[in-house]
Each structure stands twice: as structure tokens, then as C-alpha cells.
Protein backbone atom coordinates (compact mmCIF):
# COMPACT_ATOMS: atom_id res chain seq x y z
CA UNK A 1 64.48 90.67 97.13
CA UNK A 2 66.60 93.50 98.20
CA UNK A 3 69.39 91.35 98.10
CA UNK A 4 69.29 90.25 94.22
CA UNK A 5 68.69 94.13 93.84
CA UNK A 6 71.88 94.70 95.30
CA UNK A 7 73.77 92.03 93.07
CA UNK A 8 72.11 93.09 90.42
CA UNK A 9 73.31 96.92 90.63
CA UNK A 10 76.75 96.54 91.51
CA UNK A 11 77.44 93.87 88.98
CA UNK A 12 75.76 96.17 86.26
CA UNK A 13 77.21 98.92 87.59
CA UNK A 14 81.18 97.26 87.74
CA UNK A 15 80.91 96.15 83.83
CA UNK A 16 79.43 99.39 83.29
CA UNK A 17 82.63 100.81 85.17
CA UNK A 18 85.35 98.75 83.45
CA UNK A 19 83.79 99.23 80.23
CA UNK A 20 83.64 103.30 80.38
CA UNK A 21 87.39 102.93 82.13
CA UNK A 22 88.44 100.88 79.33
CA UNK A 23 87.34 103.76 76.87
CA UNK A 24 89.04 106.21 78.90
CA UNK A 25 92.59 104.19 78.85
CA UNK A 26 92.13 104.05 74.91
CA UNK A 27 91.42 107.43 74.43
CA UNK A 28 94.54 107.94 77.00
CA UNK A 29 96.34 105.48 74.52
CA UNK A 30 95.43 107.23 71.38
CA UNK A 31 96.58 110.42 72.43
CA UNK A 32 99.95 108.84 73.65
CA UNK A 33 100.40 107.33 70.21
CA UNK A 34 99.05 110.01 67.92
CA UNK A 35 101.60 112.98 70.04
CA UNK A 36 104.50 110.93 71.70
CA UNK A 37 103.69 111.95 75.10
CA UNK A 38 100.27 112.80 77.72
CA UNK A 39 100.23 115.79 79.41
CA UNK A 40 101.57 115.40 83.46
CA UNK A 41 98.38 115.59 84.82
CA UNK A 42 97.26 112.41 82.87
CA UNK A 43 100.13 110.18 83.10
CA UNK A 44 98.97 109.18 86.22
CA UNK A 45 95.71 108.26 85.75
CA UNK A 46 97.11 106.31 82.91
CA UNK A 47 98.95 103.96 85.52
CA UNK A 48 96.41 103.72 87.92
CA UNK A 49 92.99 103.39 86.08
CA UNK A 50 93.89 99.77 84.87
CA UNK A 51 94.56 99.04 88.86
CA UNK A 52 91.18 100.50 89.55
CA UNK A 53 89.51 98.30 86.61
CA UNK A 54 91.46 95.13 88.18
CA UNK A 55 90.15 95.55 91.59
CA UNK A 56 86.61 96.07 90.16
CA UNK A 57 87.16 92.88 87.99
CA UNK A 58 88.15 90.96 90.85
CA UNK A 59 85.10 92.12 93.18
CA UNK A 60 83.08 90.96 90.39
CA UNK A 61 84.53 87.75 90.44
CA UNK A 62 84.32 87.58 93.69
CA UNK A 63 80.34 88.42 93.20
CA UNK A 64 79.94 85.64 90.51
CA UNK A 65 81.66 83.23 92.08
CA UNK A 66 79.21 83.41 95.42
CA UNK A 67 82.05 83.97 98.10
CA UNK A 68 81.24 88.10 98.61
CA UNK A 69 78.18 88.40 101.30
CA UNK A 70 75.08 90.15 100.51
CA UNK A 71 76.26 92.59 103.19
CA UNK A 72 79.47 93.09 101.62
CA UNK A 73 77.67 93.49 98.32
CA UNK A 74 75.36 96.69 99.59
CA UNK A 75 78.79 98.20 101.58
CA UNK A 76 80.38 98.00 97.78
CA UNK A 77 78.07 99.51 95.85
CA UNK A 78 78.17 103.23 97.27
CA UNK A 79 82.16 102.70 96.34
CA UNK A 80 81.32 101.25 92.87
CA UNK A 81 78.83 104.00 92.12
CA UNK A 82 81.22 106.94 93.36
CA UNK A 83 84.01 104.73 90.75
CA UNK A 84 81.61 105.60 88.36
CA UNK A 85 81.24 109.53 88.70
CA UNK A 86 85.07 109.54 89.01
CA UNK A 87 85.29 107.95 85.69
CA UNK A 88 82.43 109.92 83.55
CA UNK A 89 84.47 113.31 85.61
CA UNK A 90 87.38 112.69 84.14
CA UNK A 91 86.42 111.76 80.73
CA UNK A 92 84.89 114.58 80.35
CA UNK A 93 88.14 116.16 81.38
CA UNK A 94 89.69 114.33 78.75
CA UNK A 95 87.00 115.24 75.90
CA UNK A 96 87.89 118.81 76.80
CA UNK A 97 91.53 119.00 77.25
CA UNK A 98 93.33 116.41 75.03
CA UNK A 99 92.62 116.87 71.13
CA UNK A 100 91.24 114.41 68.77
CA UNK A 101 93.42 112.91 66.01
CA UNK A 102 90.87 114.82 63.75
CA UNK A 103 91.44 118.39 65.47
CA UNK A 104 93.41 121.12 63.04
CA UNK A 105 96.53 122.13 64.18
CA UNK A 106 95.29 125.06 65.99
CA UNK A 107 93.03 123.60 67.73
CA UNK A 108 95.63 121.19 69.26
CA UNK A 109 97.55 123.82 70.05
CA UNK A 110 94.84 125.70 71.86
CA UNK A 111 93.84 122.25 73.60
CA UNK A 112 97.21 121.70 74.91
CA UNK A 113 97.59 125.00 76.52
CA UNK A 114 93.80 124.40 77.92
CA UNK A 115 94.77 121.14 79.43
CA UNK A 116 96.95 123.25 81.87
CA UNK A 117 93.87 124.58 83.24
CA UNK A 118 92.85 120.88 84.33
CA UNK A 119 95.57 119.90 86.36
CA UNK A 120 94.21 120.43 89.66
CA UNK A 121 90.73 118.36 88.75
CA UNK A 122 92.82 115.92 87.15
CA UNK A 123 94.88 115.41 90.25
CA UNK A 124 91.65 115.38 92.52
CA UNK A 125 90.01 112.97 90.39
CA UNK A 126 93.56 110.48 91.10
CA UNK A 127 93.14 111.44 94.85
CA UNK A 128 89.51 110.05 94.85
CA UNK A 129 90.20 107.19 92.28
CA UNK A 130 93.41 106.09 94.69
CA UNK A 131 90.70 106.16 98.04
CA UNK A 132 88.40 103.62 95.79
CA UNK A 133 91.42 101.61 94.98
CA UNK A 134 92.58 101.01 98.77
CA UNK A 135 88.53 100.56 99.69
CA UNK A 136 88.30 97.84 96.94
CA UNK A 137 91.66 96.49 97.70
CA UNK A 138 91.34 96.42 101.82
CA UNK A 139 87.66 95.03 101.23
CA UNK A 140 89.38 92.35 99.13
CA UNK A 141 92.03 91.22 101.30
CA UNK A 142 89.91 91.28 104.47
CA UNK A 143 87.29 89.16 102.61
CA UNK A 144 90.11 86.13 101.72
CA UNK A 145 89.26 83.03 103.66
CA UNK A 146 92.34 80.51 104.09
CA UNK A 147 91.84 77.41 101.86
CA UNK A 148 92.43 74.37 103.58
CA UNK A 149 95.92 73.64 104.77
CA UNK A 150 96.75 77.07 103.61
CA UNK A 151 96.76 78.86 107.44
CA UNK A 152 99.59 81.74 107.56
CA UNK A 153 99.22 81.52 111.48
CA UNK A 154 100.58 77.46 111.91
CA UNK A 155 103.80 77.16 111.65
């Protein structure tokens, strides 16, 4: 029972995940389009959010698919989880710092100087976010079994 639980949680909890990171990366986009260029702080979230949202797509495959252990699946879901708060911390970094196509003039302007004020949480949030990337991605790699005939170690 605590098992399904698990799978349960972490599967709702990874389409939750690549949905909300999906918003985020349009919002991201938007802005890009709408003023030529994302503030410094952002432009590298914008690269590595999408590698983030892969390696959760892939665990989930993994999940679906039957080959990640019920084990593996309750070590994951702390990481997934903590994904999550990352996620909803920086959108609402990006609510407050980066104006709306619909915002005046002014308050772009005031916005933009704002978003100055967010560097440092923007570039903790990308320090955490990279931590869950190498998690998912070591966790991924260590999990690959050798298909048949496929053995790096024979020469």
C-alpha cells in the first residue's frame, strides 16, 4: 500500500512539476520576445529549466515503464518535491521582477530596475535547481541495466 502511495505522489507530483516548469519557460519566453532580451539573472534558468523538466520526464518514464524500484521511487520523491518549491520560488520571482506585456511603461521601467534586487535568489534558486539536476541525472545513469549483448565491460 505504501508503495502505490509512493508511485502515486511522485508521478503526480513530476507532471505537476513539468507542467508549472513549462509555464515558467513561457513566461521566460514571452518576456524574451515582447523586450529582445531577459535580464542576467534569468538567462540561466532559461537554459537549464528545460534540462530539469527532461530529467523529470525521463524518471517518469522510467516510473511508467516499471524498471524504477519502489525503493528508488520513495528516495525520488523528497528530490521531486524540493523540484517543486524551487519552481513555485522562482516563479514567484518572475511574477515580481519581469513585467507583463500589459504593464505601462513605467511600470516596466520600475520592474526592470526591481529585478536587480533578485539576482542573488535567482542565482540560488539555479544552485539548488543544478543539485536536483545531477541527483536526477546520477540516479538515472546508476539505474541503467545493460540490454542484452550491450555489456561496456567485454571487449
Amino acid at each position: 500500500m505504501a508503495e502505490a502511495l509512493a508511485v502515486v505522489s511522485i508521478v503526480a507530483n513530476i507532471i505537476q512539476l513539468v507542467d508549472f516548469g513549462t509555464r515558467v519557460l513561457t513566461r521566460l519566453d514571452q518576456y524574451q520576445s515582447t523586450l529582445a532580451e531577459i535580464p542576467k539573472a534569468f538567462r540561466h534558468i532559461k537554459s537549464e529549466l528545460p534540462v530539469l523538466l527532461d530529467a523529470l520526464r525521463q524518471t517518469k518514464a522510467a516510473i511508467d515503464t516499471g524498471s524504477l524500484q519502489d525503493e528508488s521511487k520513495r528516495a525520488l520523491l523528497p528530490e521531486v518535491e524540493g523540484c517543486g518549491v524551487q519552481i513555485k520560488a522562482l516563479d514567484e520571482v518572475i511574477e515580481k521582477a519581469l513585467p507583463a506585456s500589459s504593464d505601462s511603461w513605467t511600470r516596466r521601467g520600475r520592474k526592470a530596475l526591481q529585478s536587480l534586487r533578485y539576482d542573488a535568489k535567482v542565482e540560488k534558486i539555479t544552485a539548488v535547481i543544478r543539485g536536483y539536476v545531477q541527483t536526477l541525472t546520477y540516479h538515472a545513469a546508476a539505474s541503467l541495466k545493460p540490454s542484452a549483448g550491450n555489456n561496456l565491460f567485454t571487449s
